[in-house]
PDB file of N, CA and C in Angstrom:
ATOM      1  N   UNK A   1      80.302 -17.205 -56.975  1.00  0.00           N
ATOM      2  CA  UNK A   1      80.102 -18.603 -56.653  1.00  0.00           C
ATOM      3  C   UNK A   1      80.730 -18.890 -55.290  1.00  0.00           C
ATOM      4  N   UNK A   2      80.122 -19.646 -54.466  1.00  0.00           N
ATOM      5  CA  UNK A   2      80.679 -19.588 -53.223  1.00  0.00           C
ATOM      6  C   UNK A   2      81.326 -20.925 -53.041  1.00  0.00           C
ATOM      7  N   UNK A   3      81.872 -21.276 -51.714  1.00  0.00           N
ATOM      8  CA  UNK A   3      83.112 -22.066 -51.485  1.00  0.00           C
ATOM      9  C   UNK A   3      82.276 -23.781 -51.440  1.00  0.00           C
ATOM     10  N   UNK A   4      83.234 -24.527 -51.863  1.00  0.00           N
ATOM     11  CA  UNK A   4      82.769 -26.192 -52.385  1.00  0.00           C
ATOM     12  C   UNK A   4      82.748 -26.999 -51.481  1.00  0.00           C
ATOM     13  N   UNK A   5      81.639 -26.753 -49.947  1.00  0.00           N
ATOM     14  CA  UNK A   5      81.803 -27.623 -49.433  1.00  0.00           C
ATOM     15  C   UNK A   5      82.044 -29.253 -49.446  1.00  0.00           C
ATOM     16  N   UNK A   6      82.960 -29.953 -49.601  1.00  0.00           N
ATOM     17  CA  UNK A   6      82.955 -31.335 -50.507  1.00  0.00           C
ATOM     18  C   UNK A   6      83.083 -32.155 -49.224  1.00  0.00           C
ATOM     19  N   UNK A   7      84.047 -31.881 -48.077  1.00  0.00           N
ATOM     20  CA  UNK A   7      84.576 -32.737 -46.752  1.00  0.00           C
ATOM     21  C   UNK A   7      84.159 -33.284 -45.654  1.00  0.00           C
ATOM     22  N   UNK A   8      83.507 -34.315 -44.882  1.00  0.00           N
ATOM     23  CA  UNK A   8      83.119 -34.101 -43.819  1.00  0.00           C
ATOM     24  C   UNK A   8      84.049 -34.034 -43.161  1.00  0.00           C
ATOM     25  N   UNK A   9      83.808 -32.946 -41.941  1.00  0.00           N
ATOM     26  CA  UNK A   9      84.534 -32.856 -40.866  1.00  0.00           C
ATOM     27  C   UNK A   9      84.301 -32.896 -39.250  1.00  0.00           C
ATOM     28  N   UNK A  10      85.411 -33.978 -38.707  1.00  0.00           N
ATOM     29  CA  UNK A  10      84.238 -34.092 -37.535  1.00  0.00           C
ATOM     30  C   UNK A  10      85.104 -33.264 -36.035  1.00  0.00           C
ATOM     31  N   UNK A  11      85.014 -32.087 -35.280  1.00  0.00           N
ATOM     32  CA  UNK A  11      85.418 -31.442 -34.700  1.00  0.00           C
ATOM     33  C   UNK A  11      85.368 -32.445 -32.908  1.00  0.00           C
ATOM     34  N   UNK A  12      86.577 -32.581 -32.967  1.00  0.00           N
ATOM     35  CA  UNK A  12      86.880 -33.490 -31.604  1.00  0.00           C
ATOM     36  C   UNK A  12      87.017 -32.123 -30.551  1.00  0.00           C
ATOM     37  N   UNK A  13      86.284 -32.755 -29.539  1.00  0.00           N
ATOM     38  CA  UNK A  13      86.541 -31.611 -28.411  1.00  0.00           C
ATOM     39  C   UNK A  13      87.439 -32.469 -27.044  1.00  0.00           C
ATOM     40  N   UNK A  14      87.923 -31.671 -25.855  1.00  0.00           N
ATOM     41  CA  UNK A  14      88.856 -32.458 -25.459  1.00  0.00           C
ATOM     42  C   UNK A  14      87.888 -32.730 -24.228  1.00  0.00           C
ATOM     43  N   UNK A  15      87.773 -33.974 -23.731  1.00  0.00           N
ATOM     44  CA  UNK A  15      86.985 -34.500 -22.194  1.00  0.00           C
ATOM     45  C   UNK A  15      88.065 -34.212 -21.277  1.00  0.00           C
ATOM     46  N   UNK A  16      87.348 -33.995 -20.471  1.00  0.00           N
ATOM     47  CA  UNK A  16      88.253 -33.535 -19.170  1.00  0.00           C
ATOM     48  C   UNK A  16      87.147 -33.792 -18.162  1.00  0.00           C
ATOM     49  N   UNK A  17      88.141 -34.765 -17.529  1.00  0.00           N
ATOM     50  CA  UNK A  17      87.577 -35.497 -16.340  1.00  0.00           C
ATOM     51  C   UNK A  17      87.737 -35.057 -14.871  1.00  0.00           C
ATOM     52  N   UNK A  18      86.879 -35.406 -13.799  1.00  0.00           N
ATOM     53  CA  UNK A  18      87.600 -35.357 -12.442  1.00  0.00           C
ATOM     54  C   UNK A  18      87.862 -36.445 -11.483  1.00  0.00           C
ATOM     55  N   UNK A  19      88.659 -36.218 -10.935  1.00  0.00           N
ATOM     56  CA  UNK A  19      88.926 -37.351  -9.895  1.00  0.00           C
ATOM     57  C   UNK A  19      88.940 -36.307  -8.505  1.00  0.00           C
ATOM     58  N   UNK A  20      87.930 -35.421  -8.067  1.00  0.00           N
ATOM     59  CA  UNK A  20      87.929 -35.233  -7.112  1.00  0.00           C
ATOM     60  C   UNK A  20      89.371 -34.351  -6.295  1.00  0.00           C
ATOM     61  N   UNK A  21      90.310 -34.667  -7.153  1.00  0.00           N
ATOM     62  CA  UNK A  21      91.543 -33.785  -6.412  1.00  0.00           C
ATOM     63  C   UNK A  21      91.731 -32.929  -7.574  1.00  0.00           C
ATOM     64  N   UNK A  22      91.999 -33.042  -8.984  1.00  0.00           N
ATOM     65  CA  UNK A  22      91.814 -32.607 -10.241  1.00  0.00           C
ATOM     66  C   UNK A  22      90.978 -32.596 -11.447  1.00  0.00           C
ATOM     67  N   UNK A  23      91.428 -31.664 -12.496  1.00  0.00           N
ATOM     68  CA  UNK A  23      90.807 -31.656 -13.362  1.00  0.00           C
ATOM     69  C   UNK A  23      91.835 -32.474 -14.836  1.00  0.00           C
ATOM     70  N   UNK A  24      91.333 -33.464 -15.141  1.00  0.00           N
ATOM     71  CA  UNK A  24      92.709 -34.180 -16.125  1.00  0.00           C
ATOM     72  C   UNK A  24      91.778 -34.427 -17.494  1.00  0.00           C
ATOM     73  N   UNK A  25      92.651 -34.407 -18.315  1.00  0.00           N
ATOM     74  CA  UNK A  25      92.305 -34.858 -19.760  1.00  0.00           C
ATOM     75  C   UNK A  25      91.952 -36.048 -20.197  1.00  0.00           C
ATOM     76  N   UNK A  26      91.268 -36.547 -20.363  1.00  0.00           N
ATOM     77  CA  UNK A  26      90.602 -38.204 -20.392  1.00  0.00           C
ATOM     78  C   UNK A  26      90.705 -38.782 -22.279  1.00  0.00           C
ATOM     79  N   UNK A  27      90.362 -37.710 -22.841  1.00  0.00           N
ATOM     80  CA  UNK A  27      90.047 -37.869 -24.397  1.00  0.00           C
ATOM     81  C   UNK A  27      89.557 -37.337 -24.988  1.00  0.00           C
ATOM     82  N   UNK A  28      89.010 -37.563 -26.197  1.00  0.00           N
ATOM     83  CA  UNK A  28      88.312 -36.585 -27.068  1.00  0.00           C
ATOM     84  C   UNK A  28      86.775 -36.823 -27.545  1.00  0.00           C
ATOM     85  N   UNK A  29      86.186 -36.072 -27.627  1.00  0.00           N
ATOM     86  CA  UNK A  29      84.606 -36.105 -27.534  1.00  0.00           C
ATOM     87  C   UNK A  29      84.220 -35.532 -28.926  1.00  0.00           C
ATOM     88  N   UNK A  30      83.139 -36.280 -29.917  1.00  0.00           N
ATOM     89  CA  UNK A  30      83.082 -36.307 -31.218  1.00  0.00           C
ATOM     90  C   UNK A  30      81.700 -34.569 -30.675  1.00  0.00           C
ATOM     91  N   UNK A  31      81.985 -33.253 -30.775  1.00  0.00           N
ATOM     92  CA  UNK A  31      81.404 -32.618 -30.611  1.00  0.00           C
ATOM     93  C   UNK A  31      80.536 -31.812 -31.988  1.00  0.00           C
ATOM     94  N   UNK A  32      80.876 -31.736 -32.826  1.00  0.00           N
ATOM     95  CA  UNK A  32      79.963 -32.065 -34.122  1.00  0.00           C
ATOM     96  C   UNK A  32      80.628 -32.278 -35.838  1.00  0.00           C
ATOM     97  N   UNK A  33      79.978 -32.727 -36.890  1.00  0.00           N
ATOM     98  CA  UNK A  33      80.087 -33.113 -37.712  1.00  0.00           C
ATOM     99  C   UNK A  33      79.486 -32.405 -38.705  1.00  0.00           C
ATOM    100  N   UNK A  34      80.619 -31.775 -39.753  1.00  0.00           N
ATOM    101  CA  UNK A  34      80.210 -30.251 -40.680  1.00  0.00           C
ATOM    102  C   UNK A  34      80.426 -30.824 -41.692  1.00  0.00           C
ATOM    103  N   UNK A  35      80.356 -29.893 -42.837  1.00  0.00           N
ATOM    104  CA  UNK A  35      80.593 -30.064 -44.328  1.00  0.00           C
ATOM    105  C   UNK A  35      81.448 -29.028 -44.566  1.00  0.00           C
ATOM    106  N   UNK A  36      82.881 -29.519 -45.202  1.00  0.00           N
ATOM    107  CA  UNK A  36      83.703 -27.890 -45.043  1.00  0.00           C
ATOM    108  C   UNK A  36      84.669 -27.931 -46.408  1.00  0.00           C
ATOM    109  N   UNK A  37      85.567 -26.956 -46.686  1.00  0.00           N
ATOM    110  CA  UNK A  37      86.697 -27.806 -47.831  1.00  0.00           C
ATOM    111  C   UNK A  37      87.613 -27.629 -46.907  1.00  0.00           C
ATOM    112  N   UNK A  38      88.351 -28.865 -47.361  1.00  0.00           N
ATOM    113  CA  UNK A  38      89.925 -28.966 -46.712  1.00  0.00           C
ATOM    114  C   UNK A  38      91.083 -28.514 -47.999  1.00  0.00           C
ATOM    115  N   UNK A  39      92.164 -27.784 -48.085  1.00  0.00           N
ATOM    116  CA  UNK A  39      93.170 -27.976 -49.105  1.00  0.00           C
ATOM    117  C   UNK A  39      94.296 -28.160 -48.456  1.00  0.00           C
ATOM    118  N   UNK A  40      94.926 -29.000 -48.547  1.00  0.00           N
ATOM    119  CA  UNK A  40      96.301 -29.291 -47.965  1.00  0.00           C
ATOM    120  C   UNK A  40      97.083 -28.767 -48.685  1.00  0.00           C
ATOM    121  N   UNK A  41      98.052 -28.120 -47.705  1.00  0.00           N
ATOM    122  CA  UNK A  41      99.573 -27.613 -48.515  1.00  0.00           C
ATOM    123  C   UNK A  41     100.851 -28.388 -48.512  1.00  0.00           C
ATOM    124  N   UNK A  42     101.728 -28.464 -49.035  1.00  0.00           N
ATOM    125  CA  UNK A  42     102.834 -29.205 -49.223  1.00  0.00           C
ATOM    126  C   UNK A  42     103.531 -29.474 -48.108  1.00  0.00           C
ATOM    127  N   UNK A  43     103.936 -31.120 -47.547  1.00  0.00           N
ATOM    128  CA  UNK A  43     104.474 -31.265 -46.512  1.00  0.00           C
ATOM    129  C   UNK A  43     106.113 -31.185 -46.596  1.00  0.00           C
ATOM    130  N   UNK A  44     106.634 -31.053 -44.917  1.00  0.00           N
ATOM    131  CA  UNK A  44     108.057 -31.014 -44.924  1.00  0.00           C
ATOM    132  C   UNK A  44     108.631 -32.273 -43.963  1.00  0.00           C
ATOM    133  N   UNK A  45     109.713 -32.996 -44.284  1.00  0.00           N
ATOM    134  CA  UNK A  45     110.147 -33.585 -43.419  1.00  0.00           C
ATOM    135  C   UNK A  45     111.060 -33.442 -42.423  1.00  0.00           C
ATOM    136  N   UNK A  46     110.751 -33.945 -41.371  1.00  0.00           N
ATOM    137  CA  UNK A  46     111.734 -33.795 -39.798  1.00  0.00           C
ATOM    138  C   UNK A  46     112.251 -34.905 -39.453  1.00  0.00           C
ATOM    139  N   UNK A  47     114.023 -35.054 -39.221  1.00  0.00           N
ATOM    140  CA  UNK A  47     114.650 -36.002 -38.527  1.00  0.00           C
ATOM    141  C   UNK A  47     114.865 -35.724 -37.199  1.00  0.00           C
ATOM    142  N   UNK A  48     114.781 -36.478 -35.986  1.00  0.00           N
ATOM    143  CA  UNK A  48     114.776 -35.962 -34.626  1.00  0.00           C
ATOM    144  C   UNK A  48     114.667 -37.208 -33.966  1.00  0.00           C
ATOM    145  N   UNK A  49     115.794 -37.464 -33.293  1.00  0.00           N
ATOM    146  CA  UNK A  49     115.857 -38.709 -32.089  1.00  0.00           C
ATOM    147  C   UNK A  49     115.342 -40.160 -33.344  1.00  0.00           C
ATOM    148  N   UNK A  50     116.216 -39.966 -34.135  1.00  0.00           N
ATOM    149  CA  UNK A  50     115.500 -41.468 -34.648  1.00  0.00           C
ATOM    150  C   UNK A  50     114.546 -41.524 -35.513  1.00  0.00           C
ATOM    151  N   UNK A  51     113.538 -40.514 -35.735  1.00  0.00           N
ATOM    152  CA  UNK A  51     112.453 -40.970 -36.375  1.00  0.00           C
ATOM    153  C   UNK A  51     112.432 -39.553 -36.953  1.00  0.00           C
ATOM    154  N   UNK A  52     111.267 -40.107 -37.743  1.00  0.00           N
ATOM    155  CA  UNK A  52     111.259 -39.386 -39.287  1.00  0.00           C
ATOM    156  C   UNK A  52     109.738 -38.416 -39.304  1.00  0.00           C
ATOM    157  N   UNK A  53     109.391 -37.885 -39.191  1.00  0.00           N
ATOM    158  CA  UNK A  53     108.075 -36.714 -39.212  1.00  0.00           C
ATOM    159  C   UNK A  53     107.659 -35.917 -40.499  1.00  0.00           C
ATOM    160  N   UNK A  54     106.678 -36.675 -40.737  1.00  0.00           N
ATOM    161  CA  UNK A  54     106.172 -35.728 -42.037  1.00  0.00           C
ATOM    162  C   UNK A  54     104.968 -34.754 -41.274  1.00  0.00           C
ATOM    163  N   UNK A  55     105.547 -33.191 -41.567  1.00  0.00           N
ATOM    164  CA  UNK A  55     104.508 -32.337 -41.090  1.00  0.00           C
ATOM    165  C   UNK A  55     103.650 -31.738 -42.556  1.00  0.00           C
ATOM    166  N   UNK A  56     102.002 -31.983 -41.983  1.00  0.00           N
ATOM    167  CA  UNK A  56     101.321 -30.807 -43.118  1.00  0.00           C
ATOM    168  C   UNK A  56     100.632 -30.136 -42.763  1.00  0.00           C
ATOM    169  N   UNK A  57     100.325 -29.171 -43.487  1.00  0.00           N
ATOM    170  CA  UNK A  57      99.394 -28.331 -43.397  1.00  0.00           C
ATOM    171  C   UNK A  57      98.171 -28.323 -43.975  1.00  0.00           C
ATOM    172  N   UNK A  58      96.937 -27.358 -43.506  1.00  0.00           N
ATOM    173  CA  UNK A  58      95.779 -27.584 -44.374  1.00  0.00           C
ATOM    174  C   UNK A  58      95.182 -26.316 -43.850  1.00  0.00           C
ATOM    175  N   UNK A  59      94.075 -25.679 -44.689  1.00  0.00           N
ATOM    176  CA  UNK A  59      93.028 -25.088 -44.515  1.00  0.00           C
ATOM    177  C   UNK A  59      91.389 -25.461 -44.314  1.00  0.00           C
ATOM    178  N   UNK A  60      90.838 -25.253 -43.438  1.00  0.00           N
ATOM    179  CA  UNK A  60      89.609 -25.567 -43.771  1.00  0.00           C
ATOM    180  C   UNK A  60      88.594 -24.772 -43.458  1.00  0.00           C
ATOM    181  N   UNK A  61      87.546 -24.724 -44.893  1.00  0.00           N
ATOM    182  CA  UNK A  61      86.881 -23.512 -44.416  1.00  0.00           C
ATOM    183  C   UNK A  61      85.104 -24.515 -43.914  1.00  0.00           C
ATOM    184  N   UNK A  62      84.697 -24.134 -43.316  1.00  0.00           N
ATOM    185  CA  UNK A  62      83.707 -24.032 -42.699  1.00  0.00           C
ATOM    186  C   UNK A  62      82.564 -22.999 -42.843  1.00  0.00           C
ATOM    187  N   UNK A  63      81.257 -23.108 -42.734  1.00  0.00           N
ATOM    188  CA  UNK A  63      80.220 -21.986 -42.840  1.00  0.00           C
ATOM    189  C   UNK A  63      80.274 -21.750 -41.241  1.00  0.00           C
ATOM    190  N   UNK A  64      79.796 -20.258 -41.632  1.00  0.00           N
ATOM    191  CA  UNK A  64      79.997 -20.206 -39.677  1.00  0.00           C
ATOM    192  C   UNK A  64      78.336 -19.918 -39.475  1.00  0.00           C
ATOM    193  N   UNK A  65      78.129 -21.307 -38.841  1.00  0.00           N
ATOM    194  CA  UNK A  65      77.171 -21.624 -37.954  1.00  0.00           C
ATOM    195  C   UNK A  65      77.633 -21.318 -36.609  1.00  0.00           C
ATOM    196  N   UNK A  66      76.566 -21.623 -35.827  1.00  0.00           N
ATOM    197  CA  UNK A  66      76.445 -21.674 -34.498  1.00  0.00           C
ATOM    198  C   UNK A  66      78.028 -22.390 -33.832  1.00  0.00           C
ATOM    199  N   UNK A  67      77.742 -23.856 -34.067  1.00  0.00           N
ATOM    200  CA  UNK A  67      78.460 -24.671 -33.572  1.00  0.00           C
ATOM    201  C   UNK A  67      80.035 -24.329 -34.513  1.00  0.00           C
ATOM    202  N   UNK A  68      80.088 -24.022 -35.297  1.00  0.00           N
ATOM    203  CA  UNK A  68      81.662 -24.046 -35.858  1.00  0.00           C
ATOM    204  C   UNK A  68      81.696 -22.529 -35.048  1.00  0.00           C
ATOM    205  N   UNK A  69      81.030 -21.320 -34.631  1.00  0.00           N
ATOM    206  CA  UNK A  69      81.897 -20.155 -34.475  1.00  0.00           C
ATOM    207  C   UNK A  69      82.160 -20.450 -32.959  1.00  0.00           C
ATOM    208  N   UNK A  70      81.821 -21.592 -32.237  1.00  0.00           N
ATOM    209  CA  UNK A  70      82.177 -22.156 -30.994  1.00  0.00           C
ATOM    210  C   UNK A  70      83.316 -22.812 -31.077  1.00  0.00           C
ATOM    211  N   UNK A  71      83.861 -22.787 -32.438  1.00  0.00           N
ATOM    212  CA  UNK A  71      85.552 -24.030 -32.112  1.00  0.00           C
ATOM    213  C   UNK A  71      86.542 -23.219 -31.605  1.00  0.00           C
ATOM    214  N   UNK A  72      86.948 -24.078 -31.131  1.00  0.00           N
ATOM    215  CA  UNK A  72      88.249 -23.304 -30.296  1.00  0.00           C
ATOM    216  C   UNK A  72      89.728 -24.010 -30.991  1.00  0.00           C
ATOM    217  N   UNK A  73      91.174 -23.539 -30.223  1.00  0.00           N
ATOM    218  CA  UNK A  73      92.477 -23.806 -30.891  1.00  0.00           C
ATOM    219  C   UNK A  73      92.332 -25.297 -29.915  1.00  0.00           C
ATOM    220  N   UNK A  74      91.481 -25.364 -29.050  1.00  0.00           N
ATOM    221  CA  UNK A  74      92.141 -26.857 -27.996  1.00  0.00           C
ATOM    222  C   UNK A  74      91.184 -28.211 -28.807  1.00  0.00           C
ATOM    223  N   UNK A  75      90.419 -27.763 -29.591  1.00  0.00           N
ATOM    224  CA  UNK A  75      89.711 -28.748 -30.347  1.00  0.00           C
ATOM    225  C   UNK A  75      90.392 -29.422 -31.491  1.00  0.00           C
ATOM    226  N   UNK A  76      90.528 -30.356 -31.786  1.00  0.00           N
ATOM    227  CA  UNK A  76      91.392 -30.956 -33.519  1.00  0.00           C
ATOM    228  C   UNK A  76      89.814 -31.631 -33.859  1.00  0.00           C
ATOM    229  N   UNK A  77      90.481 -31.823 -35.584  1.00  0.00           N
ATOM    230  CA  UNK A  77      89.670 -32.055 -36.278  1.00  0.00           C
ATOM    231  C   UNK A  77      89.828 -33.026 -36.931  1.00  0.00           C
ATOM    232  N   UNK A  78      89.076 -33.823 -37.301  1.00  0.00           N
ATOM    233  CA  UNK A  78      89.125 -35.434 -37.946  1.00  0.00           C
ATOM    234  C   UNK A  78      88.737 -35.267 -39.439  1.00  0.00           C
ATOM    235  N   UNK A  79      89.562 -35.055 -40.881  1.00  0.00           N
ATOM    236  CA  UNK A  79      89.210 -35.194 -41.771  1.00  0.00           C
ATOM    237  C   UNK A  79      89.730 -35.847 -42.776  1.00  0.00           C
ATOM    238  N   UNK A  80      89.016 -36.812 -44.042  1.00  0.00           N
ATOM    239  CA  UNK A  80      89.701 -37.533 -44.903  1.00  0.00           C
ATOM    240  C   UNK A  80      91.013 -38.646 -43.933  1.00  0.00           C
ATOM    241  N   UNK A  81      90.666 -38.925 -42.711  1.00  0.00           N
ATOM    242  CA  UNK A  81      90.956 -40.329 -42.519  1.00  0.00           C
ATOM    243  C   UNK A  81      92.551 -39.352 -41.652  1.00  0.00           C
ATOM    244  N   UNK A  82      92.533 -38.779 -41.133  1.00  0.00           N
ATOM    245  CA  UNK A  82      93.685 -37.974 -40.542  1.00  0.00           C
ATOM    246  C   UNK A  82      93.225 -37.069 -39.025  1.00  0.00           C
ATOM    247  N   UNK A  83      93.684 -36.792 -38.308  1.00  0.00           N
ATOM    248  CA  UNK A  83      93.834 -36.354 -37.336  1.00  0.00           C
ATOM    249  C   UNK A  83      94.074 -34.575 -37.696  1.00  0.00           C
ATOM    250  N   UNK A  84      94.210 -33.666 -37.381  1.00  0.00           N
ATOM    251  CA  UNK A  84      94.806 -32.458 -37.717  1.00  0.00           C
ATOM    252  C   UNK A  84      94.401 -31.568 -36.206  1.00  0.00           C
ATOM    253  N   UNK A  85      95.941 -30.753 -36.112  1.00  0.00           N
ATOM    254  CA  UNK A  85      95.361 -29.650 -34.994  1.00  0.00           C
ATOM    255  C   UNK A  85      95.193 -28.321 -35.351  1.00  0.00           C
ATOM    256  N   UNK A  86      94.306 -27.597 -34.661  1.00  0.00           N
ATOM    257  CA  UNK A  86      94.156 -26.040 -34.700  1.00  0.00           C
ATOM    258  C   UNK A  86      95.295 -25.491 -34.377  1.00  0.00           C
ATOM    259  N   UNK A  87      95.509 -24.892 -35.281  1.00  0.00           N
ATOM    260  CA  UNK A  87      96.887 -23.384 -35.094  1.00  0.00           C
ATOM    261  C   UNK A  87      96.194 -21.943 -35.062  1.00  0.00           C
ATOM    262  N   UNK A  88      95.206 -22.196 -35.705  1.00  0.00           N
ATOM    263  CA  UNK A  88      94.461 -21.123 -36.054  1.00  0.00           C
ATOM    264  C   UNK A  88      93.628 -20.722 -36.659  1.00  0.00           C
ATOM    265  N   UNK A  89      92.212 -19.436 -35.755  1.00  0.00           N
ATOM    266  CA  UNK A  89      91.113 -19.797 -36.231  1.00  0.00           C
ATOM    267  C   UNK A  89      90.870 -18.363 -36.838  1.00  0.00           C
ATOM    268  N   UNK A  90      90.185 -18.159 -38.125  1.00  0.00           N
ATOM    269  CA  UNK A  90      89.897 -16.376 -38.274  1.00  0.00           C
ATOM    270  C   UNK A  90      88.895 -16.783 -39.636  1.00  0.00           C
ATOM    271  N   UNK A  91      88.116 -15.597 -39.497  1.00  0.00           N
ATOM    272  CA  UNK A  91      87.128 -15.462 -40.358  1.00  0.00           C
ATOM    273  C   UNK A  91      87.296 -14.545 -41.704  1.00  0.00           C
ATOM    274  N   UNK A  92      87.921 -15.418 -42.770  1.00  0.00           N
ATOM    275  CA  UNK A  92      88.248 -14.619 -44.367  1.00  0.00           C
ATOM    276  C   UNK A  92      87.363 -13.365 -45.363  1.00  0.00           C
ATOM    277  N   UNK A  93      86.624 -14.214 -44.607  1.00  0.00           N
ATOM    278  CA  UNK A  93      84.851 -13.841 -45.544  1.00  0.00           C
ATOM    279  C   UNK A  93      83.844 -13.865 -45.170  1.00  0.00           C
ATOM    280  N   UNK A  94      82.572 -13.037 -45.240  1.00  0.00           N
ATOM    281  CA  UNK A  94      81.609 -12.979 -44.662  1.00  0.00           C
ATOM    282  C   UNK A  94      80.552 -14.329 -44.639  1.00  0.00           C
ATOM    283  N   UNK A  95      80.394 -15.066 -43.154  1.00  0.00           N
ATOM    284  CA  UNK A  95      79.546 -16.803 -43.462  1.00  0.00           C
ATOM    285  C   UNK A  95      80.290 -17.471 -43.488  1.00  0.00           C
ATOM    286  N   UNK A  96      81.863 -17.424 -43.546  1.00  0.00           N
ATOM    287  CA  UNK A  96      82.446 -18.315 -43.774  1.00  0.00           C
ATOM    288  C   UNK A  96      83.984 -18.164 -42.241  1.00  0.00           C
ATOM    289  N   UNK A  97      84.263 -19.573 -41.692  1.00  0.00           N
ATOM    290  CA  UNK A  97      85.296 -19.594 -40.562  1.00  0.00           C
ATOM    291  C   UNK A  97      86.627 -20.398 -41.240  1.00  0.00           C
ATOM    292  N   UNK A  98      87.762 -19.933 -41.321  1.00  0.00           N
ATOM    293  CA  UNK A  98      89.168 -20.458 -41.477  1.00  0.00           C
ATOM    294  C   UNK A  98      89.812 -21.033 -40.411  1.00  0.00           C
ATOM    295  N   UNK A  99      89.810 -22.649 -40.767  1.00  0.00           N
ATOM    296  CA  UNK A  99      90.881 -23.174 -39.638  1.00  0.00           C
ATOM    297  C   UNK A  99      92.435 -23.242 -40.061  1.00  0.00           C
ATOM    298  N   UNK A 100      93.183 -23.269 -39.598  1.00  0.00           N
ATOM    299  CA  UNK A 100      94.996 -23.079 -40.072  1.00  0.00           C
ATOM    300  C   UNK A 100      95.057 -24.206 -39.324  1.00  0.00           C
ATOM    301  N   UNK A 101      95.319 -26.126 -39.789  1.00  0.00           N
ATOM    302  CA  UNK A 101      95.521 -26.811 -39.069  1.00  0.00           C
ATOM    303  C   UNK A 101      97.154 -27.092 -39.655  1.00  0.00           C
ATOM    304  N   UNK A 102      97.373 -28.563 -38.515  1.00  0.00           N
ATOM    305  CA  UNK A 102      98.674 -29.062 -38.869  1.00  0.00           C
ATOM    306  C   UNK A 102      98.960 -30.668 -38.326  1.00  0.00           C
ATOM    307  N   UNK A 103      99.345 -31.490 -39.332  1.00  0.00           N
ATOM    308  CA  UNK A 103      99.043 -32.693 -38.996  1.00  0.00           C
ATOM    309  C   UNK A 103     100.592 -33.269 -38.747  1.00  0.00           C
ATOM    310  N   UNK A 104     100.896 -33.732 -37.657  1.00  0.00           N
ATOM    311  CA  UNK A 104     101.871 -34.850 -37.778  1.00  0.00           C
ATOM    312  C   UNK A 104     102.339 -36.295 -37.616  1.00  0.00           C
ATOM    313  N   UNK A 105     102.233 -36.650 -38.678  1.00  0.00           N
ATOM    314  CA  UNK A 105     103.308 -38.325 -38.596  1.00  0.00           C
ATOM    315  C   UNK A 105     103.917 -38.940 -38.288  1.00  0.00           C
ATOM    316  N   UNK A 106     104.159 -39.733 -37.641  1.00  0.00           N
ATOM    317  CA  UNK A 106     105.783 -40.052 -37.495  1.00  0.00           C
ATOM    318  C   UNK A 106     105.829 -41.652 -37.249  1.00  0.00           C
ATOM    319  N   UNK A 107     106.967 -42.098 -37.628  1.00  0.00           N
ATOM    320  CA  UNK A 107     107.063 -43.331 -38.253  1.00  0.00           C
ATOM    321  C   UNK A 107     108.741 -43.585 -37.682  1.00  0.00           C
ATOM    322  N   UNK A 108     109.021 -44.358 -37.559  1.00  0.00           N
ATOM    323  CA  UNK A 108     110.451 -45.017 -37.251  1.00  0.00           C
ATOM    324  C   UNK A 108     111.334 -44.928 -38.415  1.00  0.00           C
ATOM    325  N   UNK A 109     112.605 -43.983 -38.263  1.00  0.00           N
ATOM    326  CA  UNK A 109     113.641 -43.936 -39.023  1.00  0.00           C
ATOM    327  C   UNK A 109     114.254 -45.569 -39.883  1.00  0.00           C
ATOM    328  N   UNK A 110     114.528 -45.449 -41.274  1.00  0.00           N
ATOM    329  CA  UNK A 110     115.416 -46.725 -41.367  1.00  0.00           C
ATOM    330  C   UNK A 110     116.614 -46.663 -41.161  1.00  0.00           C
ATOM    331  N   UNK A 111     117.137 -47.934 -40.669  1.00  0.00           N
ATOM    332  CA  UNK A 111     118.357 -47.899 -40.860  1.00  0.00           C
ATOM    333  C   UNK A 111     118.931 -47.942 -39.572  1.00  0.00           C
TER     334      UNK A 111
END
């Protein structure tokens, strides 16, 4: 039985602009929109300068099409209402692409 695609996922690519003297980062460009599973793994928290960081992790697998075996580590991914970045990309199984993302939070310490 093969893997449950259930997620949409929408793969942000990064714009990069010119102004004629350089090449600069402008934003992110909605470069396509898959069906993949996500499983998140258990987050950890970080205190640092004040504020509070919940880091997580996730997997997501993807069919490897065309356009997903084109993602790269400088692309993040938009899924279930979250932001997440590429750490890492490798292929588990035959048809199928593994992303190793990592999402972080951060929110103002109390107190």
């Amino acid at each position: 039985m093969g893997e449950c695609l259930d997620t949409r996922a929408t793969i942000l690519r990064p714009r990069i602009g010119d102004d004629g003297l350089s090449r600069t980062f402008t934003g992110w460009d909605e470069y396509a929109t898959l069906w993949a599973s996500l499983r998140e793994t258990a987050g950890e928290e970080a205190a640092a300068a004040g504020q509070i960081g919940t880091r997580r992790g996730a997997r997501l697998r993807l069919r490897a099409s065309r356009r997903a075996r084109q993602i790269t580590a400088a692309d993040r991914v938009r899924a279930r209402g979250q932001l997440w970045e590429i750490r890492g990309i490798c292929a588990p199984a035959a048809g199928l692409i593994e992303l190793s993302l990592a999402a972080i939070m951060i929110g103002k310490a109390a107190g």
